[in-house]
N, C-alpha and C. Protein backbone atom coordinates (compact mmCIF):
# COMPACT_ATOMS: atom_id res chain seq x y z
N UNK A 1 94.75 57.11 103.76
CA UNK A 1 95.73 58.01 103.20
C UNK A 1 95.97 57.63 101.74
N UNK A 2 96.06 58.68 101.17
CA UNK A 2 96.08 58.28 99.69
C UNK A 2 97.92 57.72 99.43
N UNK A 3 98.25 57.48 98.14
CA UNK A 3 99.57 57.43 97.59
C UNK A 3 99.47 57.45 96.30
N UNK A 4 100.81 58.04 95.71
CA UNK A 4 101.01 57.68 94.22
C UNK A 4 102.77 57.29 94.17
N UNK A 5 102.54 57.05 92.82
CA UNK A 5 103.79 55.95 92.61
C UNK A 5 103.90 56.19 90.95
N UNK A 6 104.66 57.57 90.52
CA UNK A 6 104.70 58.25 89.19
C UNK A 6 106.41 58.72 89.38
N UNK A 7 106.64 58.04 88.25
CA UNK A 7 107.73 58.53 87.58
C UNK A 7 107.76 58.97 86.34
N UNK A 8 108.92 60.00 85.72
CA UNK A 8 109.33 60.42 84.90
C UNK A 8 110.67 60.35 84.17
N UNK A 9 111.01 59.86 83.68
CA UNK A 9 112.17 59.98 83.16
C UNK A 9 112.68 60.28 81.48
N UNK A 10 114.14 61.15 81.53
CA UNK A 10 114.24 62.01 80.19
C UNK A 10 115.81 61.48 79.99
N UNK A 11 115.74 60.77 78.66
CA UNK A 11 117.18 60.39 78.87
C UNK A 11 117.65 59.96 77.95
N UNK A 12 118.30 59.24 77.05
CA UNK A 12 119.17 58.35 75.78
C UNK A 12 118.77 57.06 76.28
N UNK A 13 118.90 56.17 75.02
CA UNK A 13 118.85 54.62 75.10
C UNK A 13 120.47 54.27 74.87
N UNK A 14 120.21 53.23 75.84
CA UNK A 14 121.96 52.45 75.48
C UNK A 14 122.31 51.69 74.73
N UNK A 15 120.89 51.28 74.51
CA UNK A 15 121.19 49.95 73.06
C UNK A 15 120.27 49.86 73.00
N UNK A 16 119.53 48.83 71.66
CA UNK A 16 118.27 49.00 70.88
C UNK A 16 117.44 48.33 71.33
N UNK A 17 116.41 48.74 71.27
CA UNK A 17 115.19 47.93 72.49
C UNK A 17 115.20 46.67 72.34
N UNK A 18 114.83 45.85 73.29
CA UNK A 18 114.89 44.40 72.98
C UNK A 18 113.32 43.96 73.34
N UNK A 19 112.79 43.39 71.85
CA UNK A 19 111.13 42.85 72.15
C UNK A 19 110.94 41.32 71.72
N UNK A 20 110.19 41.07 72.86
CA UNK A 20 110.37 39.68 72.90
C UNK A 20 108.28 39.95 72.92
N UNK A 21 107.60 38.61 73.07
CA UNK A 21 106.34 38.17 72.66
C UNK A 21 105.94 37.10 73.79
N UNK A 22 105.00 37.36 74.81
CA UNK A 22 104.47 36.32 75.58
C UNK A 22 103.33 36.27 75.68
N UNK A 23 102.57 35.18 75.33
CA UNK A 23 100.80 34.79 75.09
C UNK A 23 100.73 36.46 74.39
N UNK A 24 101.16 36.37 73.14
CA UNK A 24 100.34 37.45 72.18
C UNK A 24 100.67 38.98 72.40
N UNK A 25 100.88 39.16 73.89
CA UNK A 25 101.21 40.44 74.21
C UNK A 25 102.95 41.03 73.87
N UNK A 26 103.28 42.16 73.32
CA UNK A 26 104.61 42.22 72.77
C UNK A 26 105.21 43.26 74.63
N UNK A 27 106.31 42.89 74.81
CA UNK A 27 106.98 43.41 75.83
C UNK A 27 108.68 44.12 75.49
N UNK A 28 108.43 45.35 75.05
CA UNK A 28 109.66 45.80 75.13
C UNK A 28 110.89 46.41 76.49
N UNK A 29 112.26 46.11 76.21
CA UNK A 29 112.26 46.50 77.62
C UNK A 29 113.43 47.69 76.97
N UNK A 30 113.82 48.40 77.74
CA UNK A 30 114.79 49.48 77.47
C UNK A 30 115.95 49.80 78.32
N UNK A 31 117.06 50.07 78.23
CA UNK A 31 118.29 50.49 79.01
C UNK A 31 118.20 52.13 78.80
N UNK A 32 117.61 52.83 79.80
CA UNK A 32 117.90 54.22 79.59
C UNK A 32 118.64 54.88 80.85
N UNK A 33 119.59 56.20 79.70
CA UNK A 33 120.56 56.43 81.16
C UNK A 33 120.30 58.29 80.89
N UNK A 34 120.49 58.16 82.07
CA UNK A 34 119.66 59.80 82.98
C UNK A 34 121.36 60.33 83.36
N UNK A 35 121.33 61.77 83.05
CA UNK A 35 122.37 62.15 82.99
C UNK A 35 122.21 63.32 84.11
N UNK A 36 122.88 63.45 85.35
CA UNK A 36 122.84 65.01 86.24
C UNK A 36 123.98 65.65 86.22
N UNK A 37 124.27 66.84 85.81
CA UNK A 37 124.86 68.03 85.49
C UNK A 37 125.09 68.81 86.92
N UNK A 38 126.12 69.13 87.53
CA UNK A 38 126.40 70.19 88.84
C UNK A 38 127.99 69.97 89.00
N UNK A 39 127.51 71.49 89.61
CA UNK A 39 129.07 71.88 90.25
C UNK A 39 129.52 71.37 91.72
N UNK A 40 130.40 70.45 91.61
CA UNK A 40 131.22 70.04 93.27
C UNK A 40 131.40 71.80 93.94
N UNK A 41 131.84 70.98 95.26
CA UNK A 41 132.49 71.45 96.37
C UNK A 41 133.57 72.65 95.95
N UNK A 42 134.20 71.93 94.94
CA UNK A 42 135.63 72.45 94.60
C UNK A 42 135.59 73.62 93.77
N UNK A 43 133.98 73.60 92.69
CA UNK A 43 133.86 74.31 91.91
C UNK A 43 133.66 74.04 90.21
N UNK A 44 134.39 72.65 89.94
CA UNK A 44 134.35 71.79 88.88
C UNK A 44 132.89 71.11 88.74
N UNK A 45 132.76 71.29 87.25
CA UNK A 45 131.54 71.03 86.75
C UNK A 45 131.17 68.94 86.86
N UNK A 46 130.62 68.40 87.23
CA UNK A 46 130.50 67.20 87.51
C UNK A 46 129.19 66.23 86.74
N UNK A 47 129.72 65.35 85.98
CA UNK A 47 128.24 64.24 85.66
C UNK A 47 128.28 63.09 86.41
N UNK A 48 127.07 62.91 86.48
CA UNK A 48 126.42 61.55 87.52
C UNK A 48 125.55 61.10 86.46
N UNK A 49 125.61 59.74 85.68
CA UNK A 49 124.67 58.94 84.98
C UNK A 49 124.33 57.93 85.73
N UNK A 50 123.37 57.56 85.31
CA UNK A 50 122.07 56.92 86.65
C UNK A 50 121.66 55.92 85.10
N UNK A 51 121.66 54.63 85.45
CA UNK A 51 121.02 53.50 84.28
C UNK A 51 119.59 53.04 84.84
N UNK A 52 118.70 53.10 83.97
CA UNK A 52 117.15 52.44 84.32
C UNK A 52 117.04 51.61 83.31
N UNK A 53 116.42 50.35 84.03
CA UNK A 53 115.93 49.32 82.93
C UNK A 53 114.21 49.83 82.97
N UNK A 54 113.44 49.92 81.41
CA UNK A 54 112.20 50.17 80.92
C UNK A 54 110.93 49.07 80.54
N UNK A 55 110.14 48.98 80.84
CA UNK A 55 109.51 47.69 80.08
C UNK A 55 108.30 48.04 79.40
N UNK A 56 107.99 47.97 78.85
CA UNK A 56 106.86 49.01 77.53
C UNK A 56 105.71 47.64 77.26
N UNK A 57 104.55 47.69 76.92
CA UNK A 57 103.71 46.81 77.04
C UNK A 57 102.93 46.94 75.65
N UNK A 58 102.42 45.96 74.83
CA UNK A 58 101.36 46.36 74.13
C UNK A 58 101.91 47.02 72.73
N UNK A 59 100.92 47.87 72.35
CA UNK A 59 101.09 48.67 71.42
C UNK A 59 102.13 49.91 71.44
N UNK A 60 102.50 50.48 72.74
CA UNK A 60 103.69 51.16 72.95
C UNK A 60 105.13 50.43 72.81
N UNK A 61 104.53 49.19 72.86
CA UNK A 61 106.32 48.12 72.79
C UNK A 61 106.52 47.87 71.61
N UNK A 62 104.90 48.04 70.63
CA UNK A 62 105.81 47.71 68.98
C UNK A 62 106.22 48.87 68.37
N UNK A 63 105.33 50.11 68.81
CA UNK A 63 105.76 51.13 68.48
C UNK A 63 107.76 51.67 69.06
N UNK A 64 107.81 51.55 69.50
CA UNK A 64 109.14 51.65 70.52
C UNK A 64 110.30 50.77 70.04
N UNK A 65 109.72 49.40 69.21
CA UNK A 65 110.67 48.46 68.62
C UNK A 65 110.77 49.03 67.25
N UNK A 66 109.83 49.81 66.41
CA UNK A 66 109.40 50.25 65.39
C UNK A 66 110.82 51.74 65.09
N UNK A 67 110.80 52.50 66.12
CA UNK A 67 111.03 53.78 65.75
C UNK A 67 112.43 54.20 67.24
N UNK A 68 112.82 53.28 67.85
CA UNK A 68 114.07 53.65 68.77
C UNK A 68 115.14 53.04 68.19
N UNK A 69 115.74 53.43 68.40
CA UNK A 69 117.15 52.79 68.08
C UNK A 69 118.35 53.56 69.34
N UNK A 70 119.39 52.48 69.45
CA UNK A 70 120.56 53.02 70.50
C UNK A 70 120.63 54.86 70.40
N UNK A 71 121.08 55.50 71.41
CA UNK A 71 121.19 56.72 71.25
C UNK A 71 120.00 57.82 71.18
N UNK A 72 118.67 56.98 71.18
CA UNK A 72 117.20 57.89 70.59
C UNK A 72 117.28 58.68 72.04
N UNK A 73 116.52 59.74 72.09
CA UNK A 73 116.48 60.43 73.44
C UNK A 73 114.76 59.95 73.62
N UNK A 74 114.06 59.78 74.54
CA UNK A 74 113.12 58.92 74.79
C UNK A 74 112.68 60.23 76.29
N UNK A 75 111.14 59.94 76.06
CA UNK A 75 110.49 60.84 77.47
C UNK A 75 109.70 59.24 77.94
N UNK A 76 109.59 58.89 79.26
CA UNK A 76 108.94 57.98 79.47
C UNK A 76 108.23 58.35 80.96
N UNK A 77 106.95 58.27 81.12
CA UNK A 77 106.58 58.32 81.82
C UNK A 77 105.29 57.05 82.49
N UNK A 78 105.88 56.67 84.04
CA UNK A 78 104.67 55.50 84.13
C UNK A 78 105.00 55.15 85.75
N UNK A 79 104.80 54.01 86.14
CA UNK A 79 105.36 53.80 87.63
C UNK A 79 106.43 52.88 88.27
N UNK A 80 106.63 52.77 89.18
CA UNK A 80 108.14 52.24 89.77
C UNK A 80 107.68 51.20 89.73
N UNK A 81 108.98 49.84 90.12
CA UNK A 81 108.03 49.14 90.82
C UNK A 81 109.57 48.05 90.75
N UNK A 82 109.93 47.93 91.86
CA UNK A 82 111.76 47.28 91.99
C UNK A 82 111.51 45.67 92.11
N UNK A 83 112.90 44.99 91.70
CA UNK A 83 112.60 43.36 92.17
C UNK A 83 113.83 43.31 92.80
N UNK A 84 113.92 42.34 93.50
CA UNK A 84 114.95 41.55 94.46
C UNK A 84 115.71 40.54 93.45
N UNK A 85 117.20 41.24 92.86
CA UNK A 85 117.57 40.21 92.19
C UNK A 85 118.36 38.86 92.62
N UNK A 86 118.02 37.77 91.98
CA UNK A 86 118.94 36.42 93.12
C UNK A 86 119.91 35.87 92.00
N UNK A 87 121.26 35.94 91.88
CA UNK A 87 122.09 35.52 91.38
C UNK A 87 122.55 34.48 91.46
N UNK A 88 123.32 33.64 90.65
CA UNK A 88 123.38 32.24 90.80
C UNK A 88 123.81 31.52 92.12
N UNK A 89 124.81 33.01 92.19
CA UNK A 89 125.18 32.63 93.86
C UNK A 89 124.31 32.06 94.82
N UNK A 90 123.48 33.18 95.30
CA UNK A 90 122.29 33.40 95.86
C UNK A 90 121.27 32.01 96.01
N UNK A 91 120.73 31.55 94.69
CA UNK A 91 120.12 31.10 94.43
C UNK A 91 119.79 29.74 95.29
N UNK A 92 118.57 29.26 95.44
CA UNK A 92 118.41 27.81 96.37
C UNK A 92 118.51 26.85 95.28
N UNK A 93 119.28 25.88 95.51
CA UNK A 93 118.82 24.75 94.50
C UNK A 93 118.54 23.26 95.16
């Protein structure tokens, strides 16, 4: 059985990309927030913002450190891919 694993997302940046450099390769990452527009139950118009963290690779990450800034509206398209976060709490030591 086949699968795919494609996202899209259309949205504003929350703050200015942050690029950092590991073995040579540049890695930008991004805070972008997705905004949904609808009418409740009641009839009142309603927003739901949804925050995604971005991570840009390569030549798209210097370009992206080059020309975004907080507020840019940004199209990004590429694939999911979630982590299990462990907080200090959490954490084994």
């Amino acid at each position: 059985m086949a699968s795919v694993n494609k996202v899209i997302l259309l949205g504003r940046l929350g703050r200015d990309p942050k690029t950092s450099d590991a073995q040579g390769l540049a890695i930008c990452r991004l805070a972008l927030a997705t905004t949904r527009r609808y009418k409740g139950r009641d009839g009142e118009k309603k927003e739901e913002t949804e925050w995604h963290n971005a991570v840009v690779f390569g030549r798209q990450a210097e370009v992206a450190q080059q020309y975004l800034v907080k507020g840019s509206e940004v199209y990004i398209e590429g694939r999911l891919r979630t982590h299990k976060y462990v907080g200090k709490k959490d954490s084994i030591e």
